[in-house]
PDB file of N, CA and C in Angstrom:
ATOM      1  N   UNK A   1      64.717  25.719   6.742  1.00  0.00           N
ATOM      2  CA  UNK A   1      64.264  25.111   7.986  1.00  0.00           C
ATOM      3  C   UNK A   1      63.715  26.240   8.858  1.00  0.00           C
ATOM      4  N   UNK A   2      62.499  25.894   9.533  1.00  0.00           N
ATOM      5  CA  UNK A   2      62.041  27.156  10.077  1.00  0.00           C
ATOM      6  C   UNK A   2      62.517  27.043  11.367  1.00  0.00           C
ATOM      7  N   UNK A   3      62.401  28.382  12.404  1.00  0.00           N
ATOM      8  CA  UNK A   3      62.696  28.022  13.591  1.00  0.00           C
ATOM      9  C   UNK A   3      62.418  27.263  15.035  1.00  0.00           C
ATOM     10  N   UNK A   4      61.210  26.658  14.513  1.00  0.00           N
ATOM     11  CA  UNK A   4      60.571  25.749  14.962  1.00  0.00           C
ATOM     12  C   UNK A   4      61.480  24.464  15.061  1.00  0.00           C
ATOM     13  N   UNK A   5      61.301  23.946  13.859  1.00  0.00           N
ATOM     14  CA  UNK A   5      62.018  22.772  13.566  1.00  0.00           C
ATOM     15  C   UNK A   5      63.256  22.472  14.134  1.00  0.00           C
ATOM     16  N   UNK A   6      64.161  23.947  13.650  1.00  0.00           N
ATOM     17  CA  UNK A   6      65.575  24.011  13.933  1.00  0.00           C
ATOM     18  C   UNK A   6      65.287  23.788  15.788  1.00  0.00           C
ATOM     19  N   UNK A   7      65.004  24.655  16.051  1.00  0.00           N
ATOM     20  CA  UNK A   7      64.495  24.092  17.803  1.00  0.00           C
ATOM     21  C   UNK A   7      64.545  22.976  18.529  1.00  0.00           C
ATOM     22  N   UNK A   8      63.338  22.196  17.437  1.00  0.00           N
ATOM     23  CA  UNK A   8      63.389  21.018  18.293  1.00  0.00           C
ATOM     24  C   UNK A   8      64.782  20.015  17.760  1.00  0.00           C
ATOM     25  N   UNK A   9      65.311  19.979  16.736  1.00  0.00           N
ATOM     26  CA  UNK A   9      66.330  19.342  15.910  1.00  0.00           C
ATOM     27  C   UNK A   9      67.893  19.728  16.771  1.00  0.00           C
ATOM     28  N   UNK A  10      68.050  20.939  16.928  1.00  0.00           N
ATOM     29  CA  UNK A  10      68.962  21.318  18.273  1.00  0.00           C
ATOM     30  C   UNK A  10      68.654  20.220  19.330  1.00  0.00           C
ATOM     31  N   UNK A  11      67.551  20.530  20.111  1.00  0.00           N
ATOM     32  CA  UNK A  11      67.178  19.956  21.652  1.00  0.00           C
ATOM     33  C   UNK A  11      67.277  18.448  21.349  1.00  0.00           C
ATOM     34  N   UNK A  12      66.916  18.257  19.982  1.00  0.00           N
ATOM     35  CA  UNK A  12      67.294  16.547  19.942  1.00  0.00           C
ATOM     36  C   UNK A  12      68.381  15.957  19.780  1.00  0.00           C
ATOM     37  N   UNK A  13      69.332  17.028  19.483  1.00  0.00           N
ATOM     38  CA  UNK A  13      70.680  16.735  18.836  1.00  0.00           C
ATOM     39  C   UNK A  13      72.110  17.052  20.246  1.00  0.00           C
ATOM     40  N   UNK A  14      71.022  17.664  21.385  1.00  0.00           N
ATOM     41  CA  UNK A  14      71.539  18.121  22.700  1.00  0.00           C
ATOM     42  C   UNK A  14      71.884  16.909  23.637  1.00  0.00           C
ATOM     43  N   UNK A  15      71.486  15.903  23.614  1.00  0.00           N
ATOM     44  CA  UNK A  15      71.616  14.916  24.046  1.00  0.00           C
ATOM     45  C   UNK A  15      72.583  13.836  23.363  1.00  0.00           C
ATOM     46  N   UNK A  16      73.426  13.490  24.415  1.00  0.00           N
ATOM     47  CA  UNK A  16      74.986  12.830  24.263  1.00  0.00           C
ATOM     48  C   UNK A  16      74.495  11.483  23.271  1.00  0.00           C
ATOM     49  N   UNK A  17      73.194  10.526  24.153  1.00  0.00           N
ATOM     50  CA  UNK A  17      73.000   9.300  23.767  1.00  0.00           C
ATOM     51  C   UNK A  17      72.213   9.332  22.657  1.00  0.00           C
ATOM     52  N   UNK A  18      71.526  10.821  22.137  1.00  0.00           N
ATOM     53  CA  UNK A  18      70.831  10.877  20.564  1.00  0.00           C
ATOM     54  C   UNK A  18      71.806  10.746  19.781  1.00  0.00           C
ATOM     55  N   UNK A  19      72.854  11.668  19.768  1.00  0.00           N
ATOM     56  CA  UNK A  19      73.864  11.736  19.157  1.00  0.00           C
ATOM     57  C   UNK A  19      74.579  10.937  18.752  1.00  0.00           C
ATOM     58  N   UNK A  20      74.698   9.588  19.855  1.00  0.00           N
ATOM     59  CA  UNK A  20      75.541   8.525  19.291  1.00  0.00           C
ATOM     60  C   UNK A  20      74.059   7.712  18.860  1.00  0.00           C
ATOM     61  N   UNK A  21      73.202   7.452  18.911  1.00  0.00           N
ATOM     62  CA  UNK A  21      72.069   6.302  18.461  1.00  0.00           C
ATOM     63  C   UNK A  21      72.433   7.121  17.040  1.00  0.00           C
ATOM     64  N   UNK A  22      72.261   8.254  16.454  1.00  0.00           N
ATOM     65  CA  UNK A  22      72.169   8.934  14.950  1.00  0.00           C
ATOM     66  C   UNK A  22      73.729   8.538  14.247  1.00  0.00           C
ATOM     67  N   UNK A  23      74.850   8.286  15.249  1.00  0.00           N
ATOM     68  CA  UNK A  23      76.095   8.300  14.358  1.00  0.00           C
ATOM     69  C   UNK A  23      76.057   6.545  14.297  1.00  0.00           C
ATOM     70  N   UNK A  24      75.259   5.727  14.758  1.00  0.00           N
ATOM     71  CA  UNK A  24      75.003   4.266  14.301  1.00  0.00           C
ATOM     72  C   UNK A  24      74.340   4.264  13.869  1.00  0.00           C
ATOM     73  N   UNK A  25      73.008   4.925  13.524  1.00  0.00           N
ATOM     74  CA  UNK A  25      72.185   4.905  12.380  1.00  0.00           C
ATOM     75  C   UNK A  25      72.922   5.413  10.375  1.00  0.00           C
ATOM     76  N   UNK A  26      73.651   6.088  11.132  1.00  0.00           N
ATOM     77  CA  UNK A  26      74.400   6.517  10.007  1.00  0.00           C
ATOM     78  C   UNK A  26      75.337   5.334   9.187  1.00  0.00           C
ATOM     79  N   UNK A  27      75.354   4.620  10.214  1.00  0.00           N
ATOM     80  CA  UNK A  27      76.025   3.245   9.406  1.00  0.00           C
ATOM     81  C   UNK A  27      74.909   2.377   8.463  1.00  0.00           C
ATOM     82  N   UNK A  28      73.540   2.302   9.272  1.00  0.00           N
ATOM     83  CA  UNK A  28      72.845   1.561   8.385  1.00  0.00           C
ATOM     84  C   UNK A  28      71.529   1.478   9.305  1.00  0.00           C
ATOM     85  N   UNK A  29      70.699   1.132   9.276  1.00  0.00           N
ATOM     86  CA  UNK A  29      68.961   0.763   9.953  1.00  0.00           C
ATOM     87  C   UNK A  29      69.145   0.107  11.026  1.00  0.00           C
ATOM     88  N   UNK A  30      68.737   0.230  11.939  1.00  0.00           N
ATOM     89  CA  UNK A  30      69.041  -0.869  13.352  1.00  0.00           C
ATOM     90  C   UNK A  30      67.583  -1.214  13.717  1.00  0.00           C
ATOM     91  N   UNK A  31      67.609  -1.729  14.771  1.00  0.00           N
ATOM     92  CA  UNK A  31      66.594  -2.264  15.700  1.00  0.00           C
ATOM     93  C   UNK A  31      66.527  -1.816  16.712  1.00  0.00           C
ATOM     94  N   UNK A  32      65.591  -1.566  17.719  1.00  0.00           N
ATOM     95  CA  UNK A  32      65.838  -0.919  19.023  1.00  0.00           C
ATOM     96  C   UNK A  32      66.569  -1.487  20.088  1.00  0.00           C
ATOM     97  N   UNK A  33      66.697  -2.957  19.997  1.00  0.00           N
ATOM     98  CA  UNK A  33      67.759  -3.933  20.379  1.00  0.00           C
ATOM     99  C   UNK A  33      69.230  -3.400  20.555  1.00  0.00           C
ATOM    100  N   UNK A  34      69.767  -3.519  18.876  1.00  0.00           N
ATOM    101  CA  UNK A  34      70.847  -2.921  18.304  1.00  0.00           C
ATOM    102  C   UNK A  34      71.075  -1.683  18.842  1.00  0.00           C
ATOM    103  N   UNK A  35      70.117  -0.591  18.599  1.00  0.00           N
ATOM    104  CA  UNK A  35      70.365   0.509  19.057  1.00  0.00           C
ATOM    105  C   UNK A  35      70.940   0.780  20.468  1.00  0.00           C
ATOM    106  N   UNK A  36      70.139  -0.168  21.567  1.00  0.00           N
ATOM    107  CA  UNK A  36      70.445  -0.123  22.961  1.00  0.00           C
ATOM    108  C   UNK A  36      71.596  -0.528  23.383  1.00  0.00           C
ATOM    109  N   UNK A  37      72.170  -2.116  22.620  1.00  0.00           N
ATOM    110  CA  UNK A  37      73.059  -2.386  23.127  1.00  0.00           C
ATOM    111  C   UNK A  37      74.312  -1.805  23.872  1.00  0.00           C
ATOM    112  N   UNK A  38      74.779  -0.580  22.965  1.00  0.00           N
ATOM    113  CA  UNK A  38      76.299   0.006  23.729  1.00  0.00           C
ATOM    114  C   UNK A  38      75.696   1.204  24.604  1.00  0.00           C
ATOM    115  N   UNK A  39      74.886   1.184  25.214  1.00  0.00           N
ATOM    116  CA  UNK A  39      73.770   1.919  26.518  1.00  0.00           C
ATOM    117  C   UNK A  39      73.810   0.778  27.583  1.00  0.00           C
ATOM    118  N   UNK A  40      74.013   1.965  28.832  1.00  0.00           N
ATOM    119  CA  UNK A  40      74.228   1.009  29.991  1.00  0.00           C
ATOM    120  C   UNK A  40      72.222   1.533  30.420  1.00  0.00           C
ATOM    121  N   UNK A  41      71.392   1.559  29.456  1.00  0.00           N
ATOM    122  CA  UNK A  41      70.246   2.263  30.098  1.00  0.00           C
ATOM    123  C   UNK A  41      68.997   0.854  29.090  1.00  0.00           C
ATOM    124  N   UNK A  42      67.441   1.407  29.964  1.00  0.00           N
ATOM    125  CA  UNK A  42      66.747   0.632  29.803  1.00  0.00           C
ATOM    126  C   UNK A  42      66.151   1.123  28.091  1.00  0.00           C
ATOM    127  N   UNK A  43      65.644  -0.290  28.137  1.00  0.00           N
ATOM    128  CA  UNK A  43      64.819  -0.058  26.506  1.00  0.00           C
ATOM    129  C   UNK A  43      63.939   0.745  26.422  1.00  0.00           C
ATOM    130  N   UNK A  44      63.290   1.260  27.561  1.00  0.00           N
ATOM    131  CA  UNK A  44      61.837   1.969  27.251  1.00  0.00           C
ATOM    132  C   UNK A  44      62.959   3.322  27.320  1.00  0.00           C
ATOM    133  N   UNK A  45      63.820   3.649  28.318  1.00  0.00           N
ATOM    134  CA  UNK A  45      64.528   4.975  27.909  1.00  0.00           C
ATOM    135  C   UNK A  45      64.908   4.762  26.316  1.00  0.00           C
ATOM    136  N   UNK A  46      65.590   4.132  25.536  1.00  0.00           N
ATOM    137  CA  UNK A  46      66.665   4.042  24.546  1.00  0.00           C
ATOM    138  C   UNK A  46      64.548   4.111  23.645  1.00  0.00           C
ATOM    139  N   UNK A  47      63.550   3.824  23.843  1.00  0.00           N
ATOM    140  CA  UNK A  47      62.876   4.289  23.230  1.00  0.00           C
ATOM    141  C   UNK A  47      62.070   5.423  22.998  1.00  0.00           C
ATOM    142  N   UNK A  48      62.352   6.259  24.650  1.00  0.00           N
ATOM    143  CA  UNK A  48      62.036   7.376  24.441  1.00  0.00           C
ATOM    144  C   UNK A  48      63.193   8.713  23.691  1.00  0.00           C
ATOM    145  N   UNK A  49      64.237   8.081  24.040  1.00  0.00           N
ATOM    146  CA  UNK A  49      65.373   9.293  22.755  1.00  0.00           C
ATOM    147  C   UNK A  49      64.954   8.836  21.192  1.00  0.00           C
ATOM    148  N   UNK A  50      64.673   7.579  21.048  1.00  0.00           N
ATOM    149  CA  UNK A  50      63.838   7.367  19.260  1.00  0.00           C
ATOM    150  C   UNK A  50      62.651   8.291  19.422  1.00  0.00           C
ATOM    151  N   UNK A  51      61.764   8.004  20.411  1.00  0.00           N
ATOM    152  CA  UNK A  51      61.095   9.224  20.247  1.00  0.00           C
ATOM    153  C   UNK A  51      61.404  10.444  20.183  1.00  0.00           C
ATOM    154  N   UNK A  52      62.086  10.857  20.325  1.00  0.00           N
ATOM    155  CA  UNK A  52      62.539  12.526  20.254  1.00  0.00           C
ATOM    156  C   UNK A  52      62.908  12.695  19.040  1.00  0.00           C
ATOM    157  N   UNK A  53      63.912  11.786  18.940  1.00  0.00           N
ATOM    158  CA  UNK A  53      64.642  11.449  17.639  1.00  0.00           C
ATOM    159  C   UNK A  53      63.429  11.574  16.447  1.00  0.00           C
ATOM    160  N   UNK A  54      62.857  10.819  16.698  1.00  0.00           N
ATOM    161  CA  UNK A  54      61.550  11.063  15.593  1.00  0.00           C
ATOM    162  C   UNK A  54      60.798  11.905  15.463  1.00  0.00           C
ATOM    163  N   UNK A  55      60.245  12.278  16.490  1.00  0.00           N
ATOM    164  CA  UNK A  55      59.545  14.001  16.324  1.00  0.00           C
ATOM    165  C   UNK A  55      60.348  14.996  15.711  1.00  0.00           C
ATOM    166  N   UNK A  56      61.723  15.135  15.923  1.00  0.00           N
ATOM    167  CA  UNK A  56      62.444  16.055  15.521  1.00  0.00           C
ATOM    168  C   UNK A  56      63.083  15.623  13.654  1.00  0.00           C
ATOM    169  N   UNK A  57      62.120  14.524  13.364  1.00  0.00           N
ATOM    170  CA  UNK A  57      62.270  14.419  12.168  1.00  0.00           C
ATOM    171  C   UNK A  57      63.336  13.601  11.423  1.00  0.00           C
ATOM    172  N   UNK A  58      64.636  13.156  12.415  1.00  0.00           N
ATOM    173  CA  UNK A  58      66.108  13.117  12.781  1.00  0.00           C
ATOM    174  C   UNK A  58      65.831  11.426  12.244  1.00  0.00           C
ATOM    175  N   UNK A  59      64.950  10.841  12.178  1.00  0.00           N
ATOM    176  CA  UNK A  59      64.788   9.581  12.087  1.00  0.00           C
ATOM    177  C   UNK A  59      63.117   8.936  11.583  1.00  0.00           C
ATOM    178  N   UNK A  60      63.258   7.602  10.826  1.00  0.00           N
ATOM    179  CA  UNK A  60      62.085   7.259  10.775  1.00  0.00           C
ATOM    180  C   UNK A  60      62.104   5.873  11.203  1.00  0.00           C
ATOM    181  N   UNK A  61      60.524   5.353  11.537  1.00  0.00           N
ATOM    182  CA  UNK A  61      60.630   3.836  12.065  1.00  0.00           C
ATOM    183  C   UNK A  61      59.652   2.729  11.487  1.00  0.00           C
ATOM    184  N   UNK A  62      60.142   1.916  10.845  1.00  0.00           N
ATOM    185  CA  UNK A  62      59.334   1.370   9.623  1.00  0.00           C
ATOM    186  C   UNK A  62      59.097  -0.196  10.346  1.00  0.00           C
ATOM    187  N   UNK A  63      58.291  -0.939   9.715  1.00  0.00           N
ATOM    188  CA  UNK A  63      57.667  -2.181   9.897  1.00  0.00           C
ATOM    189  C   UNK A  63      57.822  -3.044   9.067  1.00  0.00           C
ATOM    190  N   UNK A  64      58.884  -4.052   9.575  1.00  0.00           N
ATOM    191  CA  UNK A  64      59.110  -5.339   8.808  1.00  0.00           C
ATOM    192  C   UNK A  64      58.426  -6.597   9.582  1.00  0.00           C
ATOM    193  N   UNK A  65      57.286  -7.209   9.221  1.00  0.00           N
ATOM    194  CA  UNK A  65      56.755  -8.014  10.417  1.00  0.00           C
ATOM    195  C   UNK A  65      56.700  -7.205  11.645  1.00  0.00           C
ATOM    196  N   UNK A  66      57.582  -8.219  12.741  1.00  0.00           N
ATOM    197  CA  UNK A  66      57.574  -7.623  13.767  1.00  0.00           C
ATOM    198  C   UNK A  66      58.465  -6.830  14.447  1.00  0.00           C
ATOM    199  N   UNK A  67      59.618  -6.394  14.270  1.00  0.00           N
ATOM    200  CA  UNK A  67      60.575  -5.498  13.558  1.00  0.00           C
ATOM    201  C   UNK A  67      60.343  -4.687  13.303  1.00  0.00           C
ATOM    202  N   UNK A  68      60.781  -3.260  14.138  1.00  0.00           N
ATOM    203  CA  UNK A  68      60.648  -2.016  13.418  1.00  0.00           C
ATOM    204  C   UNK A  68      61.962  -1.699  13.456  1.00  0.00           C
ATOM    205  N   UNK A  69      62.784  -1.447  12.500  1.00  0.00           N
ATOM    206  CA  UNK A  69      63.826  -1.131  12.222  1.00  0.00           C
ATOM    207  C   UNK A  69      63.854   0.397  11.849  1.00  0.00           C
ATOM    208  N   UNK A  70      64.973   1.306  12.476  1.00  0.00           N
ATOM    209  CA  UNK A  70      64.599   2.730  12.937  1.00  0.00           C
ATOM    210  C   UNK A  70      66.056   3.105  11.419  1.00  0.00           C
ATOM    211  N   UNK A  71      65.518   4.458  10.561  1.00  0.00           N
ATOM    212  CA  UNK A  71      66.434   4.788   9.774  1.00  0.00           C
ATOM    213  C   UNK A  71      66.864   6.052  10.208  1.00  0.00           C
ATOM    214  N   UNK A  72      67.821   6.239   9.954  1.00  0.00           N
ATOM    215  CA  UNK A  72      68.573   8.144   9.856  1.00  0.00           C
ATOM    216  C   UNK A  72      67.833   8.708   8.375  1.00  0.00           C
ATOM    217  N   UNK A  73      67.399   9.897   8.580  1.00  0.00           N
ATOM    218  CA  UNK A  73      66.523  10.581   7.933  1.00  0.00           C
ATOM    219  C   UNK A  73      67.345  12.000   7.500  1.00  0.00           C
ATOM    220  N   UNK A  74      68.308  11.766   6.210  1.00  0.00           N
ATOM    221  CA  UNK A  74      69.297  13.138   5.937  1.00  0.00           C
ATOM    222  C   UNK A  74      68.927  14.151   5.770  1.00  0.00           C
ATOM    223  N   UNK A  75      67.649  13.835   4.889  1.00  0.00           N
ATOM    224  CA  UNK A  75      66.816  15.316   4.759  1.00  0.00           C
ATOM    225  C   UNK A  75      66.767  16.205   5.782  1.00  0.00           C
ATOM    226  N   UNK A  76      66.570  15.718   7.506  1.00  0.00           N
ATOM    227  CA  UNK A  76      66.389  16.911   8.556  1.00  0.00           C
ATOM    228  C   UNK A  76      67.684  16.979   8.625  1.00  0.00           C
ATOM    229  N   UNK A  77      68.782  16.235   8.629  1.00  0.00           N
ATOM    230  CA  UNK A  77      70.408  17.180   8.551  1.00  0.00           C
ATOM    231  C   UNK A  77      70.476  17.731   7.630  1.00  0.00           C
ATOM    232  N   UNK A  78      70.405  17.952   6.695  1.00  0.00           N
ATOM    233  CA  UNK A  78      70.682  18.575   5.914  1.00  0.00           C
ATOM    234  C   UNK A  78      69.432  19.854   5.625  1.00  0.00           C
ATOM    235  N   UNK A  79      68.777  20.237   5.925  1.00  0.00           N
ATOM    236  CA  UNK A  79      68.101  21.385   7.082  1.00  0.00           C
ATOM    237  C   UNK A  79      69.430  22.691   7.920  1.00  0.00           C
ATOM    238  N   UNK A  80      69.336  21.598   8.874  1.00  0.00           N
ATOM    239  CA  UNK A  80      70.604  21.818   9.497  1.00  0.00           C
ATOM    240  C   UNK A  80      71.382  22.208   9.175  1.00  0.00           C
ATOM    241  N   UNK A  81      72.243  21.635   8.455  1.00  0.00           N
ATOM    242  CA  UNK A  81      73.490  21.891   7.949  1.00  0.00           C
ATOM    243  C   UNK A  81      73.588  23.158   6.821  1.00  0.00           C
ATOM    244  N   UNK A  82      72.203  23.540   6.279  1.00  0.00           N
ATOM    245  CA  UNK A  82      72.384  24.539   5.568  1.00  0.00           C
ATOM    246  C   UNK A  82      72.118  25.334   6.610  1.00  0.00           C
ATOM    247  N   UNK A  83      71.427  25.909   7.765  1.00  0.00           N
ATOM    248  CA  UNK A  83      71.045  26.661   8.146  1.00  0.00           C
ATOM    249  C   UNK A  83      73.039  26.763   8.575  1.00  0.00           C
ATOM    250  N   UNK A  84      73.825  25.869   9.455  1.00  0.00           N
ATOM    251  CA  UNK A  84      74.689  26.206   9.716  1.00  0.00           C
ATOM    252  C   UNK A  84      75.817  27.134   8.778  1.00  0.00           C
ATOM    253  N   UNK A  85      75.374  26.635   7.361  1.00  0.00           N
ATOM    254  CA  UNK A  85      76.420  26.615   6.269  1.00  0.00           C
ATOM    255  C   UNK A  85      76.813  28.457   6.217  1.00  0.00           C
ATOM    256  N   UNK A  86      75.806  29.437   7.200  1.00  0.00           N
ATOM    257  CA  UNK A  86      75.812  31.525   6.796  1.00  0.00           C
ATOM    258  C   UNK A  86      77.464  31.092   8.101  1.00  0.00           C
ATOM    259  N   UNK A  87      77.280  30.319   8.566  1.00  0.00           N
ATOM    260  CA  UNK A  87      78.311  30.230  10.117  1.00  0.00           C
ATOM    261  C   UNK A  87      79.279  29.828   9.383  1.00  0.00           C
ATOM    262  N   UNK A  88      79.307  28.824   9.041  1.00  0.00           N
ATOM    263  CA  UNK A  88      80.662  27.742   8.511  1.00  0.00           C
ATOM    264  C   UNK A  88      81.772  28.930   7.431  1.00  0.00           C
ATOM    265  N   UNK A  89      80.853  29.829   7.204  1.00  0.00           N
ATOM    266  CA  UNK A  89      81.603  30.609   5.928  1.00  0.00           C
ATOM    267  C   UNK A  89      82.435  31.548   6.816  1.00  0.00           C
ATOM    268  N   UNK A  90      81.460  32.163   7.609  1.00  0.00           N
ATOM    269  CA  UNK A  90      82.247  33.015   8.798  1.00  0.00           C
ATOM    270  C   UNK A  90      83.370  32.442   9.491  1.00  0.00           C
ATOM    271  N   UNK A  91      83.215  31.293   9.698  1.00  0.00           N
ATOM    272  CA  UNK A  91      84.545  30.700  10.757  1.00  0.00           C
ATOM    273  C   UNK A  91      85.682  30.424   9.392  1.00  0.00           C
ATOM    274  N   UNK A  92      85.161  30.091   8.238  1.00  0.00           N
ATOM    275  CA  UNK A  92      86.274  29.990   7.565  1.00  0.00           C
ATOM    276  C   UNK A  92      87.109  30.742   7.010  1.00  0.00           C
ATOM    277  N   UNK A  93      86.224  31.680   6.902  1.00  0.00           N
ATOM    278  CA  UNK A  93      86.645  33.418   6.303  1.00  0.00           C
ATOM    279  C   UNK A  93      87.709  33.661   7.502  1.00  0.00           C
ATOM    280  N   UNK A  94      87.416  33.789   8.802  1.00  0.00           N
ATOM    281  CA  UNK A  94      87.928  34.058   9.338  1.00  0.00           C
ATOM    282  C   UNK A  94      89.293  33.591   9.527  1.00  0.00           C
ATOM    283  N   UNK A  95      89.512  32.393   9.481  1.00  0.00           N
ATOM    284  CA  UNK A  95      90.300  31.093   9.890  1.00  0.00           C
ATOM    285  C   UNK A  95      91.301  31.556   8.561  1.00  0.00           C
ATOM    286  N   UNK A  96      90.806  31.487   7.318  1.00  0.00           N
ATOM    287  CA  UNK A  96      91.696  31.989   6.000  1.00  0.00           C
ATOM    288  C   UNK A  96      92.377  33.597   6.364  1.00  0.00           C
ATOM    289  N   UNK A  97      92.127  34.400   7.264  1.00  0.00           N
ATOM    290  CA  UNK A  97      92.546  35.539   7.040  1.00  0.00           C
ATOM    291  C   UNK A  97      93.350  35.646   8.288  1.00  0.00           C
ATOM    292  N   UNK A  98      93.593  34.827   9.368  1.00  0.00           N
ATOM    293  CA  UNK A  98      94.605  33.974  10.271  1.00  0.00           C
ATOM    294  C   UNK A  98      95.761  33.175   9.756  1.00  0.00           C
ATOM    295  N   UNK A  99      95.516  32.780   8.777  1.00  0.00           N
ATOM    296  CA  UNK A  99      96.301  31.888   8.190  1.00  0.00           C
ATOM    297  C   UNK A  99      97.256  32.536   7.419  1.00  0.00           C
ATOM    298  N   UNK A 100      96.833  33.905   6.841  1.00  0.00           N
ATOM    299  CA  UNK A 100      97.178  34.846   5.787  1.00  0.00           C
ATOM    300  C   UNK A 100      97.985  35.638   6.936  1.00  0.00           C
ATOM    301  N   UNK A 101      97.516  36.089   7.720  1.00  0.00           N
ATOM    302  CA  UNK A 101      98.303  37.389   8.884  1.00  0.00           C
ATOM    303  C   UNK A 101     100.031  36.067   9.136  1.00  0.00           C
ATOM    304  N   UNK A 102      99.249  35.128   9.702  1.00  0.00           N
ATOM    305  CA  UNK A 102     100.425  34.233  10.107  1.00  0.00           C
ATOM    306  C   UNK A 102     101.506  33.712   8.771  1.00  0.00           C
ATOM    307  N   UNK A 103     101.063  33.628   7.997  1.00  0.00           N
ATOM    308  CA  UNK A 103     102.450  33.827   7.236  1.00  0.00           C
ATOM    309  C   UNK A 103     102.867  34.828   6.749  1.00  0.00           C
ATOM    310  N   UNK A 104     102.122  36.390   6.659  1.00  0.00           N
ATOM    311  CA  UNK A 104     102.865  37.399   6.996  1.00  0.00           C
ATOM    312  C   UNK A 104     103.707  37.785   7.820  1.00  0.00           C
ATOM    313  N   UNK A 105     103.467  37.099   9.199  1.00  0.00           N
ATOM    314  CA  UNK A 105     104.159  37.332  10.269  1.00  0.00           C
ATOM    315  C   UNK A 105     105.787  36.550  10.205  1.00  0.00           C
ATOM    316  N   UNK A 106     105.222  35.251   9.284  1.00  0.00           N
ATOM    317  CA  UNK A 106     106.796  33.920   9.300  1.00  0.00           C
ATOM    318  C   UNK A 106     107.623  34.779   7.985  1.00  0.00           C
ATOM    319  N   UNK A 107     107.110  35.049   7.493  1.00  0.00           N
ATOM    320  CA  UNK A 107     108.166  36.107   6.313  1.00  0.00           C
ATOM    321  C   UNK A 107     108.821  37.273   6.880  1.00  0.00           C
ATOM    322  N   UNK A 108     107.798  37.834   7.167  1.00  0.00           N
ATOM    323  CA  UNK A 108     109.075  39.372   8.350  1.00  0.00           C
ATOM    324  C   UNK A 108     109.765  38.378   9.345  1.00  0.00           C
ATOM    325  N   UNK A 109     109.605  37.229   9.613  1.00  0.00           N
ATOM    326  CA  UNK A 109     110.679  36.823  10.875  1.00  0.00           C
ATOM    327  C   UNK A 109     111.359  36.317  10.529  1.00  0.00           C
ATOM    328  N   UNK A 110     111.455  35.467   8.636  1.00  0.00           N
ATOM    329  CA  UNK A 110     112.739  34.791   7.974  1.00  0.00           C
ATOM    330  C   UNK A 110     113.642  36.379   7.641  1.00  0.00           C
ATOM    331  N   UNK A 111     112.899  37.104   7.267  1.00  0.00           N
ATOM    332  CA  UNK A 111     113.893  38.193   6.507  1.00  0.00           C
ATOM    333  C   UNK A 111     114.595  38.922   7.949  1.00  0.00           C
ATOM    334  N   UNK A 112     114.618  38.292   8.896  1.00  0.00           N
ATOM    335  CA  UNK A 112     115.189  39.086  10.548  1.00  0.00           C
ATOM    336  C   UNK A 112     116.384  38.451  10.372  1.00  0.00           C
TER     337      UNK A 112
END
């Protein structure tokens, strides 16, 4: 993922109400209807975060009749998620060698 992408995929992913429209897309395809409903906000807003949502790749919006039913698009998470994956190793590395000190520490304090 270049840093472009990653950019805008952050800034789209920065926003509280993208975030939850993508973790109900993750259930299955909605409608912009659907999408709005658990939003106390207007449709043309709840269509401008699909827009973002879509530029940033995060989503696509297809045509059934009259129906455009909006999908989650894994390919740009998973972008993401590798770029995160040099981090995820670090926090775990780390987290494993915490885990290791701390039961060094509970063994010298059983043998007290």
């Amino acid at each position: 993922m270049n840093d472009d992408a990653l950019t805008t995929t952050f800034a789209a992913l920065a926003d509280p109400t993208r975030r939850a429209i993508l973790a109900r897309l993750a259930e299955g395809e909605a409608t912009v209807n659907e999408l709005a409903a658990p939003f106390a906000i207007s449709l043309p807003a709840v269509s401008r975060h699909l827009k973002v949502l879509e530029s940033a790749g995060l989503i696509t919006r297809g045509r059934d009749a009259q129906w455009r039913p909006c999908r989650l698009e894994p390919a740009a998470l998973k972008g993401l998620d590798d770029w995160l994956e040099r981090y995820r190793r670090f926090w775990t590395g780390g987290f494993d060698k915490m885990q290791a000190y701390l039961e060094d520490l509970k063994r010298k304090e059983n043998r007290k």
